[in-house]
N, C-alpha and C. Protein backbone atom coordinates (compact mmCIF):
# COMPACT_ATOMS: atom_id res chain seq x y z
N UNK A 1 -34.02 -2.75 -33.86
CA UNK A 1 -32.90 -3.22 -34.63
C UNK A 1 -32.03 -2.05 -35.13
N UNK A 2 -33.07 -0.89 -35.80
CA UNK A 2 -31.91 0.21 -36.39
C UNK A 2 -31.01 0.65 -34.75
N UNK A 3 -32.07 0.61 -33.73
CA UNK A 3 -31.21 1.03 -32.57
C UNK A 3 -29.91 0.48 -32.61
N UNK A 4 -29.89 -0.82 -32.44
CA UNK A 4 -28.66 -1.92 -31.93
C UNK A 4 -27.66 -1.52 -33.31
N UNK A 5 -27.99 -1.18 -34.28
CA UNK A 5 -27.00 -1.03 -35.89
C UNK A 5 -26.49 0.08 -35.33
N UNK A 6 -27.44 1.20 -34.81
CA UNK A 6 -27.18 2.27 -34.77
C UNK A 6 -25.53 2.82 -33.53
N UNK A 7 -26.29 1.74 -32.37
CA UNK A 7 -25.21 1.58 -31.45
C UNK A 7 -24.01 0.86 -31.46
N UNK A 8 -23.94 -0.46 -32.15
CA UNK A 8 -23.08 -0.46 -32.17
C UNK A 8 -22.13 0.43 -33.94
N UNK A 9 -22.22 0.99 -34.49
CA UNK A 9 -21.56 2.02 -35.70
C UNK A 9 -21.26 3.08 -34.93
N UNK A 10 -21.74 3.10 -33.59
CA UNK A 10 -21.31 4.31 -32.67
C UNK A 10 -20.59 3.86 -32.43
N UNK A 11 -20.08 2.27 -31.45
CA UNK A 11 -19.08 1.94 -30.58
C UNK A 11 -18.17 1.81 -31.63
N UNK A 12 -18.31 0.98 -32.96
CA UNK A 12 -16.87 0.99 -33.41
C UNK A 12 -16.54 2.80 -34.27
N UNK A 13 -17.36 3.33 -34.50
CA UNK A 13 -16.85 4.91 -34.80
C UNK A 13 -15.82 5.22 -33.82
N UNK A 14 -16.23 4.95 -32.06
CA UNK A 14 -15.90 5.36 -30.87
C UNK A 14 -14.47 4.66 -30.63
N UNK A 15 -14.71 3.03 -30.81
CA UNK A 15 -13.26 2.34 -30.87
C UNK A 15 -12.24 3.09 -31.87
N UNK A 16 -12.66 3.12 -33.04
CA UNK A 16 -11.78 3.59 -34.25
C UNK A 16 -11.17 5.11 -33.88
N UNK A 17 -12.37 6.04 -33.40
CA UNK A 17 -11.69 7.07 -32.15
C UNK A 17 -10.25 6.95 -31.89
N UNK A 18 -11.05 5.89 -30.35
CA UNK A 18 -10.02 6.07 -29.49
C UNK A 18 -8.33 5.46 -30.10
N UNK A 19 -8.91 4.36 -30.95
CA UNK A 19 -7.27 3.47 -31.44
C UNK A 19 -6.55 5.01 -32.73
N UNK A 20 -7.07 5.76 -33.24
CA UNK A 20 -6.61 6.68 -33.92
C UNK A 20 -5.85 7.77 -33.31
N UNK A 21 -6.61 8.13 -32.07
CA UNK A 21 -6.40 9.16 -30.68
C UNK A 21 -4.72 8.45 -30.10
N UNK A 22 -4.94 7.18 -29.89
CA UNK A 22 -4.34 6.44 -28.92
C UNK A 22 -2.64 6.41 -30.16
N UNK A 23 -2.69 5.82 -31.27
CA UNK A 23 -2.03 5.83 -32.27
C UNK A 23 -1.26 7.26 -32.77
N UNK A 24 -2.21 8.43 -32.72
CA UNK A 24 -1.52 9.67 -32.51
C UNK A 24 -0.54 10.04 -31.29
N UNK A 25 -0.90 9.34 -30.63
CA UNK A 25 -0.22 9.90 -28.91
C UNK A 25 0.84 9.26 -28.55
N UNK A 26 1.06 8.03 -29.30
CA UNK A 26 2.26 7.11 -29.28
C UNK A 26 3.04 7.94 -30.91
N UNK A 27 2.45 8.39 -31.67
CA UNK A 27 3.50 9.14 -32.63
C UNK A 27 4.65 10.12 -32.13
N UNK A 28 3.61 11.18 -31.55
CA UNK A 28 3.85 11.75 -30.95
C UNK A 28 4.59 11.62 -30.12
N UNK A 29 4.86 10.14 -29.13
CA UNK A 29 5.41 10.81 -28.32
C UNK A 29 7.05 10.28 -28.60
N UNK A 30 6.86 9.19 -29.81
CA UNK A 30 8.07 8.41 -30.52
C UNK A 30 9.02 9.73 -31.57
N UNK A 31 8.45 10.76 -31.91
CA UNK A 31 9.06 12.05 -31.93
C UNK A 31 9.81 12.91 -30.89
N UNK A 32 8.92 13.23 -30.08
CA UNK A 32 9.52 13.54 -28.88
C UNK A 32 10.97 12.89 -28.54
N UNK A 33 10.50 11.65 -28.12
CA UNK A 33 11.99 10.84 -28.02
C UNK A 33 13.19 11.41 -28.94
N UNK A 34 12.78 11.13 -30.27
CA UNK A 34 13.55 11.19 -31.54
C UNK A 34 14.17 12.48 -31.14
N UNK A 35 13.47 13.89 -30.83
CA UNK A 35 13.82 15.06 -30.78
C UNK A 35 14.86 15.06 -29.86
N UNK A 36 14.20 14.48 -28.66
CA UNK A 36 15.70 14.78 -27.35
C UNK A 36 17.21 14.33 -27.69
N UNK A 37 16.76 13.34 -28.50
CA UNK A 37 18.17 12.02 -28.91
C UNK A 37 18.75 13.06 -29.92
N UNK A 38 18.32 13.71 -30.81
CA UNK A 38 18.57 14.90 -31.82
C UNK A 38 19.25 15.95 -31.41
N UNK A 39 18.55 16.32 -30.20
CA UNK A 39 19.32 17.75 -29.27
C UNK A 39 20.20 17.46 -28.73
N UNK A 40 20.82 15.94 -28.13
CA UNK A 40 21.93 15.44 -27.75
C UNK A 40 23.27 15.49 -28.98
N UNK A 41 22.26 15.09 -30.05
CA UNK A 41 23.35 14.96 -31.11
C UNK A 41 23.85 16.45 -31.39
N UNK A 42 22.73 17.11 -31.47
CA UNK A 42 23.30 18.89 -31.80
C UNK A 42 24.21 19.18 -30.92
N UNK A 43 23.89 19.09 -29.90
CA UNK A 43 24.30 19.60 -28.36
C UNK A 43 26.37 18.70 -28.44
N UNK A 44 26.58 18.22 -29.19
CA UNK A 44 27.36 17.50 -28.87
C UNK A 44 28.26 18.15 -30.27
N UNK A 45 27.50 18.11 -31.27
CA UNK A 45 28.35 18.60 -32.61
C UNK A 45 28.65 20.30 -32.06
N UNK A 46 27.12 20.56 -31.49
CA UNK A 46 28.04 22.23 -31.43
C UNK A 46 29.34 22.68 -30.39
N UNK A 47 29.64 21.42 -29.19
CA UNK A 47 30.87 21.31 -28.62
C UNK A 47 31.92 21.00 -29.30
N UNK A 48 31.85 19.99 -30.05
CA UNK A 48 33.02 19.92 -30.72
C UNK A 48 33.14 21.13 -31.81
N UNK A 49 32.11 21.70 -32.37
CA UNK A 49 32.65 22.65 -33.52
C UNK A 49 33.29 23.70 -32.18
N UNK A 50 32.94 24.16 -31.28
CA UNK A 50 33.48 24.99 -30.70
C UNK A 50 35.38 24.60 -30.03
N UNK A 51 34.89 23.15 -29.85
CA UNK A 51 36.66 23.13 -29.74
C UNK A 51 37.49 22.62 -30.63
N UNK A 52 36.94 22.48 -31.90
CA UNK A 52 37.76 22.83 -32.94
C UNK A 52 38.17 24.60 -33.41
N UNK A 53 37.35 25.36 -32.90
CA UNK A 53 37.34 26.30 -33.12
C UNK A 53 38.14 27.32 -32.24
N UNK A 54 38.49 26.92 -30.88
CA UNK A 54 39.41 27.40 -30.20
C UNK A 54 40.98 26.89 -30.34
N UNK A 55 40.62 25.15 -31.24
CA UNK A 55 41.84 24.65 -31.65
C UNK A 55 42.40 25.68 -32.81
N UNK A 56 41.65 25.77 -33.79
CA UNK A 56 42.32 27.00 -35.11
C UNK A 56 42.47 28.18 -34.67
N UNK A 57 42.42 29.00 -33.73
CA UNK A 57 42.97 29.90 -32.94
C UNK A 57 44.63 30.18 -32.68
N UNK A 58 44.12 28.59 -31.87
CA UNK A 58 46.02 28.44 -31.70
C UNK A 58 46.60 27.92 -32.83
N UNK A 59 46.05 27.22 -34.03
CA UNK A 59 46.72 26.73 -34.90
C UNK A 59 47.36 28.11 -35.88
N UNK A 60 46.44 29.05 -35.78
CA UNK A 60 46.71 29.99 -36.41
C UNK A 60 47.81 30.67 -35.93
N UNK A 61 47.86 30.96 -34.82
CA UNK A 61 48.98 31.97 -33.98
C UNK A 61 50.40 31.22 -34.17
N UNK A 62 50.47 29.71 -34.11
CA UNK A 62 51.03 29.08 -34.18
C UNK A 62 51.80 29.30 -35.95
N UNK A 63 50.94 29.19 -36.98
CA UNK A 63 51.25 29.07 -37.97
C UNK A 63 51.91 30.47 -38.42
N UNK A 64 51.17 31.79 -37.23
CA UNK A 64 51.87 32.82 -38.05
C UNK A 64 53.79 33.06 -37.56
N UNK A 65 53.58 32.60 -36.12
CA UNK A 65 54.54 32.40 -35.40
C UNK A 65 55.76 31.56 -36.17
N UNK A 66 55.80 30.47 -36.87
CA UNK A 66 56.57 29.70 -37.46
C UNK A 66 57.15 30.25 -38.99
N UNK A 67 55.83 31.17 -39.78
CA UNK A 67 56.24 32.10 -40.96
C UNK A 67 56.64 32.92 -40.47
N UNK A 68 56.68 33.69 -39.25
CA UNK A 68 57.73 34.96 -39.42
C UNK A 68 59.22 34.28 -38.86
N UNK A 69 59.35 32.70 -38.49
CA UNK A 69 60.56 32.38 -37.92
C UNK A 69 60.90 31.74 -39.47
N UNK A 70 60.48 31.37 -40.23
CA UNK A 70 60.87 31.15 -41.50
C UNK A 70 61.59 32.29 -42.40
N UNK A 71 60.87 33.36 -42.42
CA UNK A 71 61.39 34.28 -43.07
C UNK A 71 62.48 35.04 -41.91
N UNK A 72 62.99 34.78 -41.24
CA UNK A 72 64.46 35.48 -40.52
C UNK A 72 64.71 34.34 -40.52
N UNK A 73 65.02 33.37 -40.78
CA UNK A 73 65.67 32.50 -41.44
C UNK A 73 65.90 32.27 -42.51
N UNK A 74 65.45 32.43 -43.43
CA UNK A 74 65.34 33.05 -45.18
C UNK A 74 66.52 34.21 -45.08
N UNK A 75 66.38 34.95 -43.93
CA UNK A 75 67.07 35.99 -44.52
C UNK A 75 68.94 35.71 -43.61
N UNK A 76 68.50 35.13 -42.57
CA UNK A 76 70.40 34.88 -41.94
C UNK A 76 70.36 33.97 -43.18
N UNK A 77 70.14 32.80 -43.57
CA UNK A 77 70.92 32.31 -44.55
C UNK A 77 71.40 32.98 -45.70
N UNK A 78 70.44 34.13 -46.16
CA UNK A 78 71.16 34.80 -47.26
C UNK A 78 72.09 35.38 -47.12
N UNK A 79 72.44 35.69 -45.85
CA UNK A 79 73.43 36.36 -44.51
C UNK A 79 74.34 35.92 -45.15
N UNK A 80 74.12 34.75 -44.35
CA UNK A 80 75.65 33.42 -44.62
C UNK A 80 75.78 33.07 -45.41
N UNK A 81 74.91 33.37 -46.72
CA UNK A 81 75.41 33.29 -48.09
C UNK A 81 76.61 33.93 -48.65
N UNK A 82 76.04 35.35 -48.24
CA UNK A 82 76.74 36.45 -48.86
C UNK A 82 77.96 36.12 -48.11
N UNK A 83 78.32 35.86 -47.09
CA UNK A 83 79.66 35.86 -46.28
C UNK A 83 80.03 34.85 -46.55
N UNK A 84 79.77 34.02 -47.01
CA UNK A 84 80.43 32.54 -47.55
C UNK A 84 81.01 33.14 -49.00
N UNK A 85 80.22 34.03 -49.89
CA UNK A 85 80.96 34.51 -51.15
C UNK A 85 81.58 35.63 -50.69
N UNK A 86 81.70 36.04 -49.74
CA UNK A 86 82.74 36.94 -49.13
C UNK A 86 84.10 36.37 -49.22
N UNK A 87 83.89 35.63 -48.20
CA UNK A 87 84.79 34.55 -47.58
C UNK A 87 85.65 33.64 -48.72
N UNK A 88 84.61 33.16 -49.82
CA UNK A 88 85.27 32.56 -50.91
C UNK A 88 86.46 33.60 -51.40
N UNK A 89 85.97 34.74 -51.93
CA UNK A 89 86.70 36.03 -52.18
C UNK A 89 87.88 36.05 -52.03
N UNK A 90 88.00 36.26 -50.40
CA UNK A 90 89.11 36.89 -50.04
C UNK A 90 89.98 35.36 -49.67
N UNK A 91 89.43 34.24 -49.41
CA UNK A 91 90.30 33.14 -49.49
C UNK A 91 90.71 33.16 -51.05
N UNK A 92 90.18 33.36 -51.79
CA UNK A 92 90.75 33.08 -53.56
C UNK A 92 92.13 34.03 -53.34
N UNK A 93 91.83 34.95 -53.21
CA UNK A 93 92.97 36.59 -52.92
C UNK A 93 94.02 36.35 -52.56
N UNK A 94 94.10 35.72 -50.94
CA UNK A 94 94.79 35.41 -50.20
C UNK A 94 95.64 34.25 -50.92
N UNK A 95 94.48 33.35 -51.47
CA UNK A 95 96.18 32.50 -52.26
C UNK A 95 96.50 32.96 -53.32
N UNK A 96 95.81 33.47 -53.93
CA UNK A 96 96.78 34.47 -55.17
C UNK A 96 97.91 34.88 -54.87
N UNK A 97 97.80 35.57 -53.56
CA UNK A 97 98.59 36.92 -53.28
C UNK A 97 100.14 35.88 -52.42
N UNK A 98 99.23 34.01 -51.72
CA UNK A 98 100.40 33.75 -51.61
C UNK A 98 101.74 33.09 -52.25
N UNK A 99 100.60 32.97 -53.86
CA UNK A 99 101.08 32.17 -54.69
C UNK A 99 102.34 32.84 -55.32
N UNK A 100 101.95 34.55 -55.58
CA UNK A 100 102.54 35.36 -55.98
C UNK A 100 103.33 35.74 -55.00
N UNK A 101 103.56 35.54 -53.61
CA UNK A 101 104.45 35.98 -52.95
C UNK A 101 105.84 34.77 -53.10
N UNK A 102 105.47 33.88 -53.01
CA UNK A 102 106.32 32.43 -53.11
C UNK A 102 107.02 32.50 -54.41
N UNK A 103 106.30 33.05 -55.41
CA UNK A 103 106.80 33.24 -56.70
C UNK A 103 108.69 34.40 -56.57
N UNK A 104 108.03 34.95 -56.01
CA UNK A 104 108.59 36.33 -55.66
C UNK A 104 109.59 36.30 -54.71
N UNK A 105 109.74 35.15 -54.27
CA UNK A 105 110.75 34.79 -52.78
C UNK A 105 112.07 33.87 -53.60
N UNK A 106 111.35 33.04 -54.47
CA UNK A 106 112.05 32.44 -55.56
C UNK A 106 113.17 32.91 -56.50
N UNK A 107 112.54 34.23 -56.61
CA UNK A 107 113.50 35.26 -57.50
C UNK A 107 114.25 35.67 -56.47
N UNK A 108 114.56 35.90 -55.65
CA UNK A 108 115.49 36.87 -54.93
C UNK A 108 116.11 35.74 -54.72
């Protein structure tokens, strides 16, 4: 009798084994999976960070390209500022000078 107790506390030790063994190996291999599906996801974020990263390249060149066309433009308009108060100037002058000439044509 202790035999038969004895044998079967072996077989289910042995079952409990193998379903623990068997239960590890399906963890295992439901990780695995998990991992590859993971390295896809990496594998996919580190493409896009890279072509975002060749995108800010050109965004940059781009952006410096448009501030130095800003500032020579900053500066012809101050251009055509100054020559517009030029211009005011000597148009003010000019009718002064024809107001005073008309004046002056009057008398004679």
């Amino acid at each position: 009798m202790e035999f038969v107790i004895g044998a079967i506390v072996g077989v289910l030790i042995g079952v409990a084994v193998l379903v623990a063994i068997t239960r590890l190996r399906a963890r295992e291999q439901q990780r695995a999976v998990q991992r590859d599906k993971l390295d896809g996801v990496v594998e996919g974020h580190r493409e896009m960070a890279d072509a975002h990263a060749s995108s800010l390249e050109e965004l940059r060149a781009q952006a410096l390209s448009h501030r130095q066309a800003a500032v020579d433009h900053t500066r012809k308009a101050e251009e055509f500022e100054q020559r517009i108060e030029r211009e005011e100037r000597e148009a003010s002058f000019h009718e002064q000078r024809a107001e005073q000439t008309a004046r002056e044509r009057e008398q004679i």
